[in-house]
N, C-alpha and C. Protein backbone atom coordinates (compact mmCIF):
# COMPACT_ATOMS: atom_id res chain seq x y z
N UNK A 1 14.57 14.84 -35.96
CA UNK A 1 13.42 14.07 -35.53
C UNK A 1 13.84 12.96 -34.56
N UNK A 2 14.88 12.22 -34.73
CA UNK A 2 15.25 11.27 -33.73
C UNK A 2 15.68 11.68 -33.03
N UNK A 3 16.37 13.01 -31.97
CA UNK A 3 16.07 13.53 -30.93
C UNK A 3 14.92 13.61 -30.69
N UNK A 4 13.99 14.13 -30.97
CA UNK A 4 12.51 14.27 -30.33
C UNK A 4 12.33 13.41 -29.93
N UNK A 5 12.53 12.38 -30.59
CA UNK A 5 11.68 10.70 -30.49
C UNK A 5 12.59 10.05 -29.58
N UNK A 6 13.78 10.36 -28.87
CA UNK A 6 14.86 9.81 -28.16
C UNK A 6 13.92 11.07 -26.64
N UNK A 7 13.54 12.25 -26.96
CA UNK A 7 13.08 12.75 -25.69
C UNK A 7 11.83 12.52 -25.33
N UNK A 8 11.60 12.21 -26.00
CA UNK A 8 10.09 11.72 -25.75
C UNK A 8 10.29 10.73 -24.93
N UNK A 9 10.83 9.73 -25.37
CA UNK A 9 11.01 8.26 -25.18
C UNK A 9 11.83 8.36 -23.38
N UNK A 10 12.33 9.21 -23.38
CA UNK A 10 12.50 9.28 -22.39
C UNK A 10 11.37 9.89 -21.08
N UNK A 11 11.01 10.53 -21.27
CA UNK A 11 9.88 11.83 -20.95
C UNK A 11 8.60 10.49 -20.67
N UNK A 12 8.64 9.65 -21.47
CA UNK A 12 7.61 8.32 -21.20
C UNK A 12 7.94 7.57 -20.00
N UNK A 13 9.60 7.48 -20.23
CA UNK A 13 10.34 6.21 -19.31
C UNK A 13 10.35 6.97 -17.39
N UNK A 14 10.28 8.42 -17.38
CA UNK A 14 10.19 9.40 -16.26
C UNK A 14 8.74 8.90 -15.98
N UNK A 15 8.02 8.93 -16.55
CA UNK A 15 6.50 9.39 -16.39
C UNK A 15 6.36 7.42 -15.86
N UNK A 16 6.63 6.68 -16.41
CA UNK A 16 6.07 5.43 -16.13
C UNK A 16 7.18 4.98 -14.62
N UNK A 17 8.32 6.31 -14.80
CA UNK A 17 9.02 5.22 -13.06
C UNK A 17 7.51 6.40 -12.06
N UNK A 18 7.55 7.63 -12.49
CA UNK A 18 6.57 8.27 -11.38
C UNK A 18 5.33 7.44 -11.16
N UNK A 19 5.00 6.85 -11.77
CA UNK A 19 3.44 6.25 -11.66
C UNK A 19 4.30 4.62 -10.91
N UNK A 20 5.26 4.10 -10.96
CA UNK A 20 5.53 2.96 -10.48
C UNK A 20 6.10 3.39 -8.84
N UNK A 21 6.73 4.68 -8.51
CA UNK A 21 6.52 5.27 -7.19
C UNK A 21 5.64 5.39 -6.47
N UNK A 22 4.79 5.83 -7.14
CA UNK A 22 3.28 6.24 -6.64
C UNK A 22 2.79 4.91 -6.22
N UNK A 23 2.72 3.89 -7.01
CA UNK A 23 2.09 2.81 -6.87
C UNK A 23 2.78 1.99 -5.42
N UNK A 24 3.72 2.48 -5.43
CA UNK A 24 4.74 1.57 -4.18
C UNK A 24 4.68 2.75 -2.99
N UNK A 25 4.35 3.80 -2.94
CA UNK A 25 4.49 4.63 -1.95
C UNK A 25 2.68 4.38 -1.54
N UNK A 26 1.86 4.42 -2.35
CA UNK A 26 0.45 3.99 -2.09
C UNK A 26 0.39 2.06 -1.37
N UNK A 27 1.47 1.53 -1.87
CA UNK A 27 1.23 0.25 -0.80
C UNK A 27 1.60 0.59 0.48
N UNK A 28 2.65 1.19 0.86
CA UNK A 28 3.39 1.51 1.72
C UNK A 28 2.29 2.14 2.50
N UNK A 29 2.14 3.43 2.29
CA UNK A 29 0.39 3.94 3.02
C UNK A 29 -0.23 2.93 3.35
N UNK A 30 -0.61 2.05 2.39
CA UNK A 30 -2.02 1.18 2.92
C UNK A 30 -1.37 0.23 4.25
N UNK A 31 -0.16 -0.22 4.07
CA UNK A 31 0.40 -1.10 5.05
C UNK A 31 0.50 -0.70 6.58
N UNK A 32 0.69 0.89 6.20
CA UNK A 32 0.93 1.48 7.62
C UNK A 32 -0.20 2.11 7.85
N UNK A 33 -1.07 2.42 7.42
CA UNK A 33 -2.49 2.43 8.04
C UNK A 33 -3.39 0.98 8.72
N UNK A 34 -3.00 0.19 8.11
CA UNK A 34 -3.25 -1.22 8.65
C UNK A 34 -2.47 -1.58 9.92
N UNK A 35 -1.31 -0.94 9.88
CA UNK A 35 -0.37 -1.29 10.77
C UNK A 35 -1.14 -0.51 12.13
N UNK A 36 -1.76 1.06 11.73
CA UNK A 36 -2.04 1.86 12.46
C UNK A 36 -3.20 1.44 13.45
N UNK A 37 -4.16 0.72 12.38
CA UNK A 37 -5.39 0.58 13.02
C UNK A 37 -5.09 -1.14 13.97
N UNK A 38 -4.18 -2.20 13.43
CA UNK A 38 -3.83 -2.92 13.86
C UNK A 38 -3.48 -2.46 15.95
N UNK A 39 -2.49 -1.67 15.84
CA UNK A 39 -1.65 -1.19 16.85
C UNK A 39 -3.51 -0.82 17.65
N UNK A 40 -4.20 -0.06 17.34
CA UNK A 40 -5.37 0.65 17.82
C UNK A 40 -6.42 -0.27 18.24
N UNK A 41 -6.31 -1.31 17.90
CA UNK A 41 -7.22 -2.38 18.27
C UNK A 41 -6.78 -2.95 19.34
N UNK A 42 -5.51 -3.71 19.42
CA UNK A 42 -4.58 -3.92 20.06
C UNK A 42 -4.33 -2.79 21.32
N UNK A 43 -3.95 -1.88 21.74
CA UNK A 43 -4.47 -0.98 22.31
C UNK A 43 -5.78 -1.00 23.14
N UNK A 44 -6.95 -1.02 22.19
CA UNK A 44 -8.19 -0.92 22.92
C UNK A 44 -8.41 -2.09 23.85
N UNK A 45 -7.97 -3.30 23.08
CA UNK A 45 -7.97 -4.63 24.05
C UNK A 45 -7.24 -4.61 25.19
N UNK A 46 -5.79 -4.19 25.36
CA UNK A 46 -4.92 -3.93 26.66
C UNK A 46 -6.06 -3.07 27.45
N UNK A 47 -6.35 -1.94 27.19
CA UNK A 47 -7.27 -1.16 28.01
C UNK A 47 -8.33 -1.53 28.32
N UNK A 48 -9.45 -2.07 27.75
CA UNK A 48 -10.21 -3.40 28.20
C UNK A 48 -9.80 -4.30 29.29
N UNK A 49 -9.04 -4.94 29.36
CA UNK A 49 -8.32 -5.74 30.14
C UNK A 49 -8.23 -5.11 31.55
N UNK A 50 -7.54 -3.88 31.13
CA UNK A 50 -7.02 -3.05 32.74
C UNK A 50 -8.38 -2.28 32.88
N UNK A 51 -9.34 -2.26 32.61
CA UNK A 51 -10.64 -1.69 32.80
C UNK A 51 -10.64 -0.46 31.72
N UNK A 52 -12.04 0.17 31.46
CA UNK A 52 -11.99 0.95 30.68
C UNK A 52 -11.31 2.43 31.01
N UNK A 53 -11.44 2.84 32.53
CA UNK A 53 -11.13 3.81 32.60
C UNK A 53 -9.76 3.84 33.17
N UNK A 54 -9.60 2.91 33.44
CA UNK A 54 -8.02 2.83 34.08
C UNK A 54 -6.79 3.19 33.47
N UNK A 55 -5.68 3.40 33.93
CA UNK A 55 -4.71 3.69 33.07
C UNK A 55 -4.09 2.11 32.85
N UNK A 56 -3.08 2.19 31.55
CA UNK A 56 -2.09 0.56 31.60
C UNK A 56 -0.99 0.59 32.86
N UNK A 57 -1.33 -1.05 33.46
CA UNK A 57 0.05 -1.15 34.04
C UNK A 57 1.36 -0.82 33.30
N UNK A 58 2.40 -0.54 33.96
CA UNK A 58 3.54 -0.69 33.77
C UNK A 58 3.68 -1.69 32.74
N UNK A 59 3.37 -3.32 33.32
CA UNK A 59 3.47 -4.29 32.38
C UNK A 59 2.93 -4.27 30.63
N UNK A 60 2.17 -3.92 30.71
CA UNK A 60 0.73 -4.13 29.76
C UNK A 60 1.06 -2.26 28.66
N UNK A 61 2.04 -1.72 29.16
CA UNK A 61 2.55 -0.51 28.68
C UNK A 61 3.73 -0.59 27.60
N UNK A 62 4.48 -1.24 28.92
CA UNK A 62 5.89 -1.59 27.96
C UNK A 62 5.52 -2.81 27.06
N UNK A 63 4.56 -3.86 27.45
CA UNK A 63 4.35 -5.02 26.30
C UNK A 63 3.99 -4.09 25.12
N UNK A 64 2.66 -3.01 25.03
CA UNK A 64 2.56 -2.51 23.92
C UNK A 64 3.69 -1.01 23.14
N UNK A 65 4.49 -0.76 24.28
CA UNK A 65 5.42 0.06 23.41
C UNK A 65 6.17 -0.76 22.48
N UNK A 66 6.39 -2.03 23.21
CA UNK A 66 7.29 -2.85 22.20
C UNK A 66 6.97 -3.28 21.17
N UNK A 67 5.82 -3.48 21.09
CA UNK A 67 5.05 -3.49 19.49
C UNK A 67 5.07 -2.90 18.70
């Protein structure tokens, strides 16, 4: 019986790091979707700037690759 209860106990300690992954790989998502839509806004404003249909300067290109 105290094997069982030693695998179990373990089989709990697996199961609670997977759900503490999940939980940190789900911030990670949310950060870089923020990051995503951040970059996309940012973006739309440079292009604004250089007109809507225009392409980016050179300048206004490499400022946002570097971001």
């Amino acid at each position: 019986m105290g094997t069982a209860q030693r695998m179990l106990a373990v089989k709990d300690r697996e199961i609670a790091n997977a759900r503490e992954a999940a939980e940190v790989l789900d911030a990670h998502l949310s950060r870089m979707e923020q990051e995503q839509q951040d970059l996309n806004a940012t973006l739309q404003f440079l292009r604004n700037r250089e007109g809507y249909d225009a392409r980016l300067s050179d300048f206004l290109r490499d400022a946002f690759d570097r971001m």
